[in-house]
N, C-alpha and C. Protein backbone atom coordinates (compact mmCIF):
# COMPACT_ATOMS: atom_id res chain seq x y z
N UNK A 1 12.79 30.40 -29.65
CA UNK A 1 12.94 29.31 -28.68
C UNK A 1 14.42 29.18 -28.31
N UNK A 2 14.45 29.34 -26.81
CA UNK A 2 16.07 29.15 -26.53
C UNK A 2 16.61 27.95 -26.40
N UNK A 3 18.02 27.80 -26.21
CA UNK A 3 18.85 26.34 -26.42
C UNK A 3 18.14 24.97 -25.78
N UNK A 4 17.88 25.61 -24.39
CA UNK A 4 17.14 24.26 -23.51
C UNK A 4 15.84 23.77 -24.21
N UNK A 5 15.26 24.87 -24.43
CA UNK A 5 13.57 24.36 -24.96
C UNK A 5 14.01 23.81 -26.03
N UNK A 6 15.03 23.97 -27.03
CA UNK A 6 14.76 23.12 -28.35
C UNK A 6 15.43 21.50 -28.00
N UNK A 7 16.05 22.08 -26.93
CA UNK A 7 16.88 20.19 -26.77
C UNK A 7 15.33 19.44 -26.13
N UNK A 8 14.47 19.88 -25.48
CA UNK A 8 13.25 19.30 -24.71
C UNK A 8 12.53 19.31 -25.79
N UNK A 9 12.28 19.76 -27.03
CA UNK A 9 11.30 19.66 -27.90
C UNK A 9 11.98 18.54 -28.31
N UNK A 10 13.48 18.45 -29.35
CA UNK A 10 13.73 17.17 -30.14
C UNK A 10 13.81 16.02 -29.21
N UNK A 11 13.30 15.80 -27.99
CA UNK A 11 13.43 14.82 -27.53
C UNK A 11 12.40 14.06 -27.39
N UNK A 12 11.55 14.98 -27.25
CA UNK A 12 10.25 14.40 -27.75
C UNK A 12 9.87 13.71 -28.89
N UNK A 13 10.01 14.31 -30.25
CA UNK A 13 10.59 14.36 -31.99
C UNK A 13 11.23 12.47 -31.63
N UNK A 14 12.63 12.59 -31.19
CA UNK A 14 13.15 11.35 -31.19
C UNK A 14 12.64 10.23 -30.75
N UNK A 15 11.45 10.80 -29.48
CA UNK A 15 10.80 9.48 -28.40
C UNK A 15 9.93 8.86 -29.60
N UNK A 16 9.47 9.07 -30.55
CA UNK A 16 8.88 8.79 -31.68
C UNK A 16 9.85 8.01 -32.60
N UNK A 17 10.89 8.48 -33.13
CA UNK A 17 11.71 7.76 -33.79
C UNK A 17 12.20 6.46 -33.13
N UNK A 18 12.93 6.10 -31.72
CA UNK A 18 12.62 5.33 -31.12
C UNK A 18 11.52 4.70 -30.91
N UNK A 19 9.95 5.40 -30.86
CA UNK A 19 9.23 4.00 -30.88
C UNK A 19 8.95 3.06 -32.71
N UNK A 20 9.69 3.92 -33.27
CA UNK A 20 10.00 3.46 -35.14
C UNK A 20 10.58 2.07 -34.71
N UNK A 21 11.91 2.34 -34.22
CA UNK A 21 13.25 1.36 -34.37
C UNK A 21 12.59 0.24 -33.27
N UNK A 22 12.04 0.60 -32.38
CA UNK A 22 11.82 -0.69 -31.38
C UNK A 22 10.93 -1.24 -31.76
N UNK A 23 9.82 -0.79 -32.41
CA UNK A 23 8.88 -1.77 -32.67
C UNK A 23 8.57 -2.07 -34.40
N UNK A 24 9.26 -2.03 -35.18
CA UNK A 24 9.34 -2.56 -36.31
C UNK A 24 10.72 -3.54 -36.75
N UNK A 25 10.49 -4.39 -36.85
CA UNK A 25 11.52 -5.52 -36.94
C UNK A 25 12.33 -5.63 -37.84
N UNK A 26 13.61 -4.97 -38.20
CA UNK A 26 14.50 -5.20 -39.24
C UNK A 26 15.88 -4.98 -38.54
N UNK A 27 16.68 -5.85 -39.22
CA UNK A 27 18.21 -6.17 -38.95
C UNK A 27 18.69 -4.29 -38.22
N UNK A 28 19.13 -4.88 -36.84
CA UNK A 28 19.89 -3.96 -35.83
C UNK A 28 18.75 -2.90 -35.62
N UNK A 29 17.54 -3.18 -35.99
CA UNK A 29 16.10 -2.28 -34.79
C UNK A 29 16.80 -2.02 -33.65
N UNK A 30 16.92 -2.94 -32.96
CA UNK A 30 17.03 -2.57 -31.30
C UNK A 30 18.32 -1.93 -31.59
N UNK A 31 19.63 -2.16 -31.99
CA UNK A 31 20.59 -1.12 -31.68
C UNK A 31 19.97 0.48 -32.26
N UNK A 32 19.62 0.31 -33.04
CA UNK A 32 18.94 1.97 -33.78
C UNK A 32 18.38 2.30 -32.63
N UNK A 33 17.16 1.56 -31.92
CA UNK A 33 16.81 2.09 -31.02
C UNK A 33 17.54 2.49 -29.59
N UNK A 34 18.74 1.69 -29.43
CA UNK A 34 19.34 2.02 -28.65
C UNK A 34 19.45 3.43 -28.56
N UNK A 35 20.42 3.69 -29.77
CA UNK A 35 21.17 4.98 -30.26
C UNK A 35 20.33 6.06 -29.92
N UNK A 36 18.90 5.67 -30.76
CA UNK A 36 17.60 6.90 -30.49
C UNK A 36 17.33 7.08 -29.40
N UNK A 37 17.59 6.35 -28.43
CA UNK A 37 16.96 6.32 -27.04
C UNK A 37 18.07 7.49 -26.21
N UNK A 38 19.66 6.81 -26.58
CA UNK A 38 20.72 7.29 -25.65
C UNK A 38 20.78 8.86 -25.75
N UNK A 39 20.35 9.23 -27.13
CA UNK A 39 20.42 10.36 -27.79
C UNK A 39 19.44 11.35 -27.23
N UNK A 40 18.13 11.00 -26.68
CA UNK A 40 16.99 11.55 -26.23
C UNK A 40 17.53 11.82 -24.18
N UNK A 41 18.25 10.55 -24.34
CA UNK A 41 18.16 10.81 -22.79
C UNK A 41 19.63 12.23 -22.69
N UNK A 42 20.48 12.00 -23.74
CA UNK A 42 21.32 12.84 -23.41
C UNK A 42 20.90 14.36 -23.41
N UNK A 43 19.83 14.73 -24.08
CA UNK A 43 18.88 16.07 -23.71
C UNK A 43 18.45 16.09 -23.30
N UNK A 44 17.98 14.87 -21.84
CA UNK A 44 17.50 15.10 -21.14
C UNK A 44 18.08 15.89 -19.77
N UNK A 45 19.70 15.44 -19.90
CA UNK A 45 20.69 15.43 -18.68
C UNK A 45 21.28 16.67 -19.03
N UNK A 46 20.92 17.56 -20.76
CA UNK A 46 21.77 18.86 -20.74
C UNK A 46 20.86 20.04 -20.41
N UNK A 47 19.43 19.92 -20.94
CA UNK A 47 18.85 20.65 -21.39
C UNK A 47 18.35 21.26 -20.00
N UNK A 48 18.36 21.05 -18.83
CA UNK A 48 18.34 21.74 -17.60
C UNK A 48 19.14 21.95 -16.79
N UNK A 49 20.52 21.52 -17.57
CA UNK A 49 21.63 22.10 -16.47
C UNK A 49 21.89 23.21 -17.55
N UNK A 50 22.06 23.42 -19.25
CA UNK A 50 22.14 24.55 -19.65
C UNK A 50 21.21 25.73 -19.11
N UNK A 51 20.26 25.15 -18.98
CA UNK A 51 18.60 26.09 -18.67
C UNK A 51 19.75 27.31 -17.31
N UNK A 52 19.38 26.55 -16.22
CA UNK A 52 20.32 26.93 -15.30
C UNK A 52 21.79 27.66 -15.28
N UNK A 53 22.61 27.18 -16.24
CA UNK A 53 23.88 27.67 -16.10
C UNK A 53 23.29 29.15 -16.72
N UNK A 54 22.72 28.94 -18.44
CA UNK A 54 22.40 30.09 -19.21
C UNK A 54 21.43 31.17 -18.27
N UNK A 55 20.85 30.39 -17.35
CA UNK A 55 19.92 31.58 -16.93
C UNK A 55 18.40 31.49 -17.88
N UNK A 56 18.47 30.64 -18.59
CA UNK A 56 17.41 30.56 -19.74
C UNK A 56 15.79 29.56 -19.30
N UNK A 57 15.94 29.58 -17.62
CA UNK A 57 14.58 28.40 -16.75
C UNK A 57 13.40 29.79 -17.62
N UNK A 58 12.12 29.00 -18.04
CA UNK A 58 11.35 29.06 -18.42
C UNK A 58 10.17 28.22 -18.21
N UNK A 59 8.58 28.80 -17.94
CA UNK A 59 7.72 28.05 -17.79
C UNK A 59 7.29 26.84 -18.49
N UNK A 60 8.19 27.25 -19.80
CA UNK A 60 7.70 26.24 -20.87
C UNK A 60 8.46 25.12 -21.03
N UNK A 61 9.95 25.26 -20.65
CA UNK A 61 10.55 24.10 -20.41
C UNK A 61 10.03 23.61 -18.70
N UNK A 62 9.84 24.28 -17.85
CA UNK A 62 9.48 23.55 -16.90
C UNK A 62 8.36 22.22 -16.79
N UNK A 63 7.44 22.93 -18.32
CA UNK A 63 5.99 22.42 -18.14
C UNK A 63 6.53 20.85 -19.52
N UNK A 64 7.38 21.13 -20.51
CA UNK A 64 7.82 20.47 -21.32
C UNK A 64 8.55 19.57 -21.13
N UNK A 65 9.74 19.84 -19.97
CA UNK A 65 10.20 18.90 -19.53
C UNK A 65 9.97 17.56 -19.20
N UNK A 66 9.11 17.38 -17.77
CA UNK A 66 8.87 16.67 -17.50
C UNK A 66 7.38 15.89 -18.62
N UNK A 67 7.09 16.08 -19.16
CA UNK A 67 6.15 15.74 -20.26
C UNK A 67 6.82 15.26 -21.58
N UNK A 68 8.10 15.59 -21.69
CA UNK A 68 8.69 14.77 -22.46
C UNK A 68 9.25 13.70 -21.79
N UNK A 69 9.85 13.56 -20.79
CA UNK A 69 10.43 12.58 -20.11
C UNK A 69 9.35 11.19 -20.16
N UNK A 70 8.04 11.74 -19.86
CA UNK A 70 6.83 11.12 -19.65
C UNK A 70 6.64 10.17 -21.20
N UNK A 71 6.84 10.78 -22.06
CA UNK A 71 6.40 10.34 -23.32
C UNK A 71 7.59 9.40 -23.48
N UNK A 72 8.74 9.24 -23.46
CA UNK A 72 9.86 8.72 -23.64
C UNK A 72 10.04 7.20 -22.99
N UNK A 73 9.41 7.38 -21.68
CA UNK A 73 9.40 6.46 -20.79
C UNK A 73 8.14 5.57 -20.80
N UNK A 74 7.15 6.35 -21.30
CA UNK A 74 5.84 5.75 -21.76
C UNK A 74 6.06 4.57 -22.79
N UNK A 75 6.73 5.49 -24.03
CA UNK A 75 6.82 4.48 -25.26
C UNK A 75 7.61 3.55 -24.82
N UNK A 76 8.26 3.57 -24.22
CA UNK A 76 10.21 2.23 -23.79
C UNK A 76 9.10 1.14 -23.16
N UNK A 77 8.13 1.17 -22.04
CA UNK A 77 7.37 0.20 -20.89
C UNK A 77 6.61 -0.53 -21.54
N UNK A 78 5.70 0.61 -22.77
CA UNK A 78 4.40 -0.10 -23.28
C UNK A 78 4.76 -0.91 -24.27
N UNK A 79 5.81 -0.13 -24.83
CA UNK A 79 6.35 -1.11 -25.92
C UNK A 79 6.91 -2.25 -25.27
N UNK A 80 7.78 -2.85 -24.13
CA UNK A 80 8.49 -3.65 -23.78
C UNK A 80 7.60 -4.74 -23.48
N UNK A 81 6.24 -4.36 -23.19
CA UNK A 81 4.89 -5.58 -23.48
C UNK A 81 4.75 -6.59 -24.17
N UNK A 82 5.27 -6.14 -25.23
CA UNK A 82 5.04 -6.90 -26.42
C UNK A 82 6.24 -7.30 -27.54
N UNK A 83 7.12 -6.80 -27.32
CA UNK A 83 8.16 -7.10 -27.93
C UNK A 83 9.39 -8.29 -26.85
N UNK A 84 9.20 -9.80 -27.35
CA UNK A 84 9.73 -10.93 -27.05
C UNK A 84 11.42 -10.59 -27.10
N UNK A 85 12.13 -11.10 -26.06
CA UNK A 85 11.74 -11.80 -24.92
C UNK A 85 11.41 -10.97 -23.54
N UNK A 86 11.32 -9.67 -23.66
CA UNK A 86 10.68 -8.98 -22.36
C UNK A 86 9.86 -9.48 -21.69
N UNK A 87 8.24 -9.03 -22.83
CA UNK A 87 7.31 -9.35 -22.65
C UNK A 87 6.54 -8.68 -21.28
N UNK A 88 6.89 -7.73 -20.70
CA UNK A 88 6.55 -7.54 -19.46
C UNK A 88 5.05 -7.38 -19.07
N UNK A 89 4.98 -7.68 -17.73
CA UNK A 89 3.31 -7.67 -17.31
C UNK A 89 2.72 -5.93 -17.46
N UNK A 90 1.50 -6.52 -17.86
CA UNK A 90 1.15 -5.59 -18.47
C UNK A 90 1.16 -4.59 -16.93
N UNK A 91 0.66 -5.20 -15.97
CA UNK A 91 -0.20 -4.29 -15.01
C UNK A 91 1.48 -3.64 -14.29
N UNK A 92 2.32 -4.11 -13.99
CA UNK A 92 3.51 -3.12 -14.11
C UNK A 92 3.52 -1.88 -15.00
N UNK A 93 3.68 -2.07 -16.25
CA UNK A 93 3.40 -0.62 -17.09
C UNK A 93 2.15 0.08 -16.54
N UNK A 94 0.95 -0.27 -16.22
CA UNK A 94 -0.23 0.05 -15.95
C UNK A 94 -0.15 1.15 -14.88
N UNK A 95 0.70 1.00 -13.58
CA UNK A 95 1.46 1.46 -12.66
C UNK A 95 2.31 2.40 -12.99
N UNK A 96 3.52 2.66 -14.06
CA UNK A 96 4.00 3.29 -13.98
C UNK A 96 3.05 4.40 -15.53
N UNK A 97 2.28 3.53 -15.46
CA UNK A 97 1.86 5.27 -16.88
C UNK A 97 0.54 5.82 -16.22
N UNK A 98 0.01 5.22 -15.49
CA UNK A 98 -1.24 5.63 -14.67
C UNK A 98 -0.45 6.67 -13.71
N UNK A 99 0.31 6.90 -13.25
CA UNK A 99 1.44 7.64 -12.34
C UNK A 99 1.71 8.94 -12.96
N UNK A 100 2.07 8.47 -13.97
CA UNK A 100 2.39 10.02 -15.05
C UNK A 100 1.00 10.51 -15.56
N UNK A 101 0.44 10.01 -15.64
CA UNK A 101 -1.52 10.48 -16.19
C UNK A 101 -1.62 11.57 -15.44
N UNK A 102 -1.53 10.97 -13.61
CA UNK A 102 -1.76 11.62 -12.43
C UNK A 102 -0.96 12.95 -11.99
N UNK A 103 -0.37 12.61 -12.18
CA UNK A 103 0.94 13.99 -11.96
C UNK A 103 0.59 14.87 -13.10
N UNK A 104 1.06 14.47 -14.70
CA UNK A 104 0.31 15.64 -15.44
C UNK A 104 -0.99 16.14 -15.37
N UNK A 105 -2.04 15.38 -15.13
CA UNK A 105 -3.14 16.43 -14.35
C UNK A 105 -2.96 17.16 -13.71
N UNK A 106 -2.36 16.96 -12.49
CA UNK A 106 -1.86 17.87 -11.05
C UNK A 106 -1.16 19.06 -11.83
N UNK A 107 -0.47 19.09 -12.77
CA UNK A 107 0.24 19.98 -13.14
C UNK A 107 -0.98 21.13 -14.27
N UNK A 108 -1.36 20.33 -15.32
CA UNK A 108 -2.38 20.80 -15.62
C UNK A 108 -3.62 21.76 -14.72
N UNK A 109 -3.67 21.27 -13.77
CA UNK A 109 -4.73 21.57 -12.79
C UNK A 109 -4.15 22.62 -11.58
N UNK A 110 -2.57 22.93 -11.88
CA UNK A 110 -1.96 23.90 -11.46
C UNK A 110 -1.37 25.48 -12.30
N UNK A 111 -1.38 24.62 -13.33
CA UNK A 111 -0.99 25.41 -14.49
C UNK A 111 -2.90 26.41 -14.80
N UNK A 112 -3.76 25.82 -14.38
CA UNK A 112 -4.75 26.44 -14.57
C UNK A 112 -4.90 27.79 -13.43
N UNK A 113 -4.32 27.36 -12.35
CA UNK A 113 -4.19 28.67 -11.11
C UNK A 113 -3.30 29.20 -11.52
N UNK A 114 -2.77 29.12 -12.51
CA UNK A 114 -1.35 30.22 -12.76
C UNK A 114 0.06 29.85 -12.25
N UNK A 115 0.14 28.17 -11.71
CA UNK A 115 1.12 27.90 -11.01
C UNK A 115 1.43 26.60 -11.95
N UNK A 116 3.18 26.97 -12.29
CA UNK A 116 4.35 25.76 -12.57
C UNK A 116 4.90 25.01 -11.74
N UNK A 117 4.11 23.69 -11.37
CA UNK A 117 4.91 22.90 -10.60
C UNK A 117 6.67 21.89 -11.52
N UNK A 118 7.23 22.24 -10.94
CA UNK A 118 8.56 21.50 -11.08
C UNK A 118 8.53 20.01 -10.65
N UNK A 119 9.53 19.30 -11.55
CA UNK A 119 9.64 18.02 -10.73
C UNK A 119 10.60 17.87 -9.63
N UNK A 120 9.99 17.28 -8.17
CA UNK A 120 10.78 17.01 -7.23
C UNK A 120 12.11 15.95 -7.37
N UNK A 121 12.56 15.74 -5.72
CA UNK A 121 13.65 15.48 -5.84
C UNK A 121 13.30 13.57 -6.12
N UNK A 122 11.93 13.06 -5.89
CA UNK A 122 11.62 12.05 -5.84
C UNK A 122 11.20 11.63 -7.27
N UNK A 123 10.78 12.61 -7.92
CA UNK A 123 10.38 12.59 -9.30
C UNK A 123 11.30 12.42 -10.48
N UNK A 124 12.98 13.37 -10.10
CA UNK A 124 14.22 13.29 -10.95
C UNK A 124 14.70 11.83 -10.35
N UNK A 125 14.26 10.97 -9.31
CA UNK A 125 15.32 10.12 -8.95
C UNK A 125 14.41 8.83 -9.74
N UNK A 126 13.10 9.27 -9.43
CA UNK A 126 12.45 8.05 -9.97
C UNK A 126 12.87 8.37 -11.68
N UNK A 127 13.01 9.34 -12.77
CA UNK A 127 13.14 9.24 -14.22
C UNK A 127 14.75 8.36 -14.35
N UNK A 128 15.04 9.27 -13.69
CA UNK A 128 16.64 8.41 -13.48
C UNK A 128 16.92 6.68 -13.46
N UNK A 129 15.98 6.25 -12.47
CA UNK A 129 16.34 4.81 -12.49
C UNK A 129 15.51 4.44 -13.62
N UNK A 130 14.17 5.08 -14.33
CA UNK A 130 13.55 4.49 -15.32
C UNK A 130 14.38 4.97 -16.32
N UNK A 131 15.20 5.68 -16.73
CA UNK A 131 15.93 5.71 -18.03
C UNK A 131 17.14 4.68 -17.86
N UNK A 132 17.69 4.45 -16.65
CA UNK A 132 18.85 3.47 -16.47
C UNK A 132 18.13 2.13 -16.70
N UNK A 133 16.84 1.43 -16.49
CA UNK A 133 16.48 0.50 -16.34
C UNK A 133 16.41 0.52 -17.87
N UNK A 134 15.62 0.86 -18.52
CA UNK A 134 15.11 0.85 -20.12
C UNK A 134 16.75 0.75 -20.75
N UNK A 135 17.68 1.69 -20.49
CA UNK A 135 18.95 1.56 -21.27
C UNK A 135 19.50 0.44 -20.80
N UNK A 136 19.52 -0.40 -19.44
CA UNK A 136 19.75 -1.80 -19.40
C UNK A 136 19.20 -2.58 -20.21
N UNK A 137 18.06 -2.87 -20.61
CA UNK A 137 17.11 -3.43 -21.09
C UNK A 137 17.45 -3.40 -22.70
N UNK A 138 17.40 -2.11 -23.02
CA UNK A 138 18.04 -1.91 -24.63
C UNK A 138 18.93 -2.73 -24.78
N UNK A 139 19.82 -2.52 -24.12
CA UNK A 139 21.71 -2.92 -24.15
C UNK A 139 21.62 -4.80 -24.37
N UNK A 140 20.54 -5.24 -23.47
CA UNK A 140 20.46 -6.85 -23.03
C UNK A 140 20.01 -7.02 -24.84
N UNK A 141 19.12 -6.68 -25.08
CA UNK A 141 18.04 -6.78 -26.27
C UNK A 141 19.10 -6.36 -27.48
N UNK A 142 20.12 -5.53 -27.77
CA UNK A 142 21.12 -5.28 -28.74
C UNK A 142 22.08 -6.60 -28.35
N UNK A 143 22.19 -7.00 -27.85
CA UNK A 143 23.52 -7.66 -27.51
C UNK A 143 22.56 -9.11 -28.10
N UNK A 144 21.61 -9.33 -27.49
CA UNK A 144 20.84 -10.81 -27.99
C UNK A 144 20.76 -10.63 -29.32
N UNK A 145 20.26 -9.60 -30.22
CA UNK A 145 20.28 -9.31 -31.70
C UNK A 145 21.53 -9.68 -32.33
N UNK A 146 22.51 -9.03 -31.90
CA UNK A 146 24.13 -9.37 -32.02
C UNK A 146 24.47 -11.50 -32.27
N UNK A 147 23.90 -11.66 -30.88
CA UNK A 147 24.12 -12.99 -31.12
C UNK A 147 23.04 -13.70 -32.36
N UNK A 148 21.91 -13.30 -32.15
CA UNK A 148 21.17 -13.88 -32.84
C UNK A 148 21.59 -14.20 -34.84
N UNK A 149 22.27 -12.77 -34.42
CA UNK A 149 22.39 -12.47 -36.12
C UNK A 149 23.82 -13.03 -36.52
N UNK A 150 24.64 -13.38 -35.29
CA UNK A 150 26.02 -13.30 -36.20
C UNK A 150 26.29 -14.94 -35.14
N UNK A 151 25.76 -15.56 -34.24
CA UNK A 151 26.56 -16.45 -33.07
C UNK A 151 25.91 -17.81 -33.63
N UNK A 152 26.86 -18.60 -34.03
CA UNK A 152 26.72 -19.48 -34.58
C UNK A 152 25.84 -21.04 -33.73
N UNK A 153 25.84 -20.42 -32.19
CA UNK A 153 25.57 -21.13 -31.56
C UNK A 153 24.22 -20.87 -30.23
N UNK A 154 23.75 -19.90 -31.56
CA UNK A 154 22.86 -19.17 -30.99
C UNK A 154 21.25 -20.31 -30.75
N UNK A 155 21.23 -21.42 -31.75
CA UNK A 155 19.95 -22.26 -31.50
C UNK A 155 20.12 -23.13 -30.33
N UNK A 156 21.12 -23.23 -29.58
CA UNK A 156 21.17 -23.43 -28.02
C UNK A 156 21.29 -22.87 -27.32
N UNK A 157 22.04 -21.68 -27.14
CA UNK A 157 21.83 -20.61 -25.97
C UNK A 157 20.51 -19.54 -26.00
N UNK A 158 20.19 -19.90 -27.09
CA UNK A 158 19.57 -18.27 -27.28
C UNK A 158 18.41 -18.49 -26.01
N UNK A 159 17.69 -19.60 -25.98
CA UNK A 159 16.26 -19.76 -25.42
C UNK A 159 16.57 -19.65 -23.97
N UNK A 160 17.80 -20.01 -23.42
CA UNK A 160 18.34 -19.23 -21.96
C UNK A 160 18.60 -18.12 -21.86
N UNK A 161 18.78 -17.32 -22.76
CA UNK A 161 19.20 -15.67 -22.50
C UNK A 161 18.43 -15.22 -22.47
N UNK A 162 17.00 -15.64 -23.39
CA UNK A 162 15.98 -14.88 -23.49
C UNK A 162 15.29 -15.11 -22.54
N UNK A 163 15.06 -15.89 -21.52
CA UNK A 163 14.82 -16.64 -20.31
C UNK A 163 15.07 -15.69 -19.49
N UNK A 164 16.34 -15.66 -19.32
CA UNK A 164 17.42 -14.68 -18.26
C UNK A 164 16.84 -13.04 -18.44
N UNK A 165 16.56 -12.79 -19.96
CA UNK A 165 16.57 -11.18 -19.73
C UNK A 165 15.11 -11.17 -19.93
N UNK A 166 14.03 -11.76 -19.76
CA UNK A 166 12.70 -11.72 -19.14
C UNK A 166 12.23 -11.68 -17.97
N UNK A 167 13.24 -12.54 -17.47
CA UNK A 167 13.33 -12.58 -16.24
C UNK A 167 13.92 -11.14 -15.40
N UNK A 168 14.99 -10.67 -15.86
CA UNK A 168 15.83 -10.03 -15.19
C UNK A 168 14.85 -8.89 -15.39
N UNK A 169 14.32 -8.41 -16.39
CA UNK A 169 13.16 -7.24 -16.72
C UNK A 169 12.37 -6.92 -16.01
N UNK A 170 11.85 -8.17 -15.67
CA UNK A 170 10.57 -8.20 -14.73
C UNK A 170 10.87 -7.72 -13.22
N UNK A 171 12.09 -8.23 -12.64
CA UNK A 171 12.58 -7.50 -11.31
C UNK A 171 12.91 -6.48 -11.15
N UNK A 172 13.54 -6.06 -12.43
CA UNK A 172 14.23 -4.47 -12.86
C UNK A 172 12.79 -3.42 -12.64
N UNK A 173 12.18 -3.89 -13.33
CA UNK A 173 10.67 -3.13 -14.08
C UNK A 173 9.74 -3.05 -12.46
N UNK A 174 9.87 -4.03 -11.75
CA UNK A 174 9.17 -4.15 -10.34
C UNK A 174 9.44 -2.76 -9.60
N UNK A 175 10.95 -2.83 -9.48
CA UNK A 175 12.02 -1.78 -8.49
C UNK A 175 11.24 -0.35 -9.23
N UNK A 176 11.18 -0.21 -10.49
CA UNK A 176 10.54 1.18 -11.04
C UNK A 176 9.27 1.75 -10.73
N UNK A 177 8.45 0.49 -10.54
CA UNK A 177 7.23 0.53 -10.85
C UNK A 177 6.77 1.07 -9.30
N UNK A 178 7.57 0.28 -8.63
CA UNK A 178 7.60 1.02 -6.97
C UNK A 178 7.91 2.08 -6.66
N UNK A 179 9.15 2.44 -7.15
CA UNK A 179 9.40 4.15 -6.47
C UNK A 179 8.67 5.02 -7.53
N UNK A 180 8.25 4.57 -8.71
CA UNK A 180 7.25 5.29 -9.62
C UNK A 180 6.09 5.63 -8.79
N UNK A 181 5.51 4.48 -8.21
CA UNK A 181 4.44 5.07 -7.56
C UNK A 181 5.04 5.65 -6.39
N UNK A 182 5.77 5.25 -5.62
CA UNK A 182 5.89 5.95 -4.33
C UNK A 182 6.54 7.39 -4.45
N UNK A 183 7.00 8.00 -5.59
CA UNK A 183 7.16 9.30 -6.40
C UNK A 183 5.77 10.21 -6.64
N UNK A 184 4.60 9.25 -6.90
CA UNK A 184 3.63 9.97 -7.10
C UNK A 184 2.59 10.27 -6.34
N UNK A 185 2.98 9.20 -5.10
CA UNK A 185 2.81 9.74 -3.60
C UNK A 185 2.95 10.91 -3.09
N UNK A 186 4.18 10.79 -3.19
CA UNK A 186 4.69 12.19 -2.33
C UNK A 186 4.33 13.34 -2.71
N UNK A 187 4.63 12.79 -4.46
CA UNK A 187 4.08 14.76 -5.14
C UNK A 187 2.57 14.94 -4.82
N UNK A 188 1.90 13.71 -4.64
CA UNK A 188 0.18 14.43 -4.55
C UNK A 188 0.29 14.97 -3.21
N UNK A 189 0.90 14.13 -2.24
CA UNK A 189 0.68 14.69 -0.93
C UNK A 189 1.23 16.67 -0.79
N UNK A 190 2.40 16.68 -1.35
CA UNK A 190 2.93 17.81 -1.12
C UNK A 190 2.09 18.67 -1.91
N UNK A 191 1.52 18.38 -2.75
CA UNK A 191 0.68 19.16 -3.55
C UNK A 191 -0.80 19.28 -3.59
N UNK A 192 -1.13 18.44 -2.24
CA UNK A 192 -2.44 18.20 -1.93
C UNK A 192 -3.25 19.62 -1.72
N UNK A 193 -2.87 20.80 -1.29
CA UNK A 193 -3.79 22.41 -1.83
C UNK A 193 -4.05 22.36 -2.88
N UNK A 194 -3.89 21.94 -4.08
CA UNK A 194 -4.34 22.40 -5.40
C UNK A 194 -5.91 21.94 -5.62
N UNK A 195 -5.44 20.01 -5.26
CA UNK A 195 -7.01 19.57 -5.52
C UNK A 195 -7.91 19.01 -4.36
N UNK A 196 -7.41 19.62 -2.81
CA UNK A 196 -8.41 19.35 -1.88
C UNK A 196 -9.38 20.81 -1.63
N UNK A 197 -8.67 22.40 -2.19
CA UNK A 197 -9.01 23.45 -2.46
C UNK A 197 -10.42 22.97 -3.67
N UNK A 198 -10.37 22.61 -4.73
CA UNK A 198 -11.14 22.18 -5.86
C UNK A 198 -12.00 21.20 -6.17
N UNK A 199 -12.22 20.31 -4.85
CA UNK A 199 -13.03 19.25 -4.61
C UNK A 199 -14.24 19.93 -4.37
């Protein structure tokens, strides 16, 4: 396995360790998870520009790639459900993982004709703002832990911050959930031979 494929495999490996740190509750979780998160995305941003520079593009990182990204971004939404003060609506996540269901079929269902679809230019822009949104989100959620654990004046502010970054989630998480789908628009349309051929 060459350099790129193993950075796309442990990132996967980590999207797991991250969903450890975010959803089990002990002193500095969310920063751990930060760390696990920043760490996953940073193989995300090498492991196909090495692919490229090395000359090392392969079907298997093509097909791995974006399927790890998927898993990464999966665990950050579904988890953000339920872990206070997010809390986000469910049917937002519903939107953006029903999106990725759809597309890995398409790919699946291309990969069966013998064909590797890549992710477009709508597909890298939409992971992009969903890894920037989730690492906002981390960052809000470490920093409230911070206060919680050490700010002496945290039993009056706290119930406004947590206010504020529920709030702020929910608009953040909206903006994703939109070009998420309108990402998975485009790829069905452009890719509409695979399954109007198979109907």
């Amino acid at each position: 396995m060459n350099l790129p494929n193993k950075l796309t495999t442990m990132r996967v490996i980590l999207a797991f360790f991250f969903m450890a740190a975010l959803l089990i509750d002990f002193p500095l979780s969310k920063t751990l998870a930060l760390f696990f998160f920043s760490l996953a995305s940073f193989t995300d941003m090498y492991d196909g520009v090495l692919a490229r520079k090395m000359k090392l593009e392969s079907d298997y990182g093509k097909l791995l790639d974006p399927v790890a990204d998927k898993i990464l971004v999966s665990i950050a939404f579904v988890s953000f459900v339920q872990i206070a003060p997010v809390q986000l609506a469910a049917w937002l996540v519903i939107v953006i993982v029903c999106r990725e269901f759809v597309v890995t079929g398409l790919r699946m269902l291309a990969l069966s004709k013998g064909q590797v679809l890549s992710a477009d230019k709508w597909g890298k822009s939409k992971t992009i703002l969903q890894i920037a949104v989730i690492t906002l989100i981390l960052i809000l959620l470490t920093i409230r832990e911070f206060l919680s654990l050490y700010s002496s004046t945290w039993g009056v502010v706290g119930p406004l911050i947590d206010a504020r970054i529920a709030q702020g989630a929910f608009w953040l998480t909206c903006g994703v959930a939109a070009l998420t789908a309108y990402s998975g628009f485009v790829y069905l349309s452009d890719n509409r031979h695979l399954y109007m051929r198979s109907a």
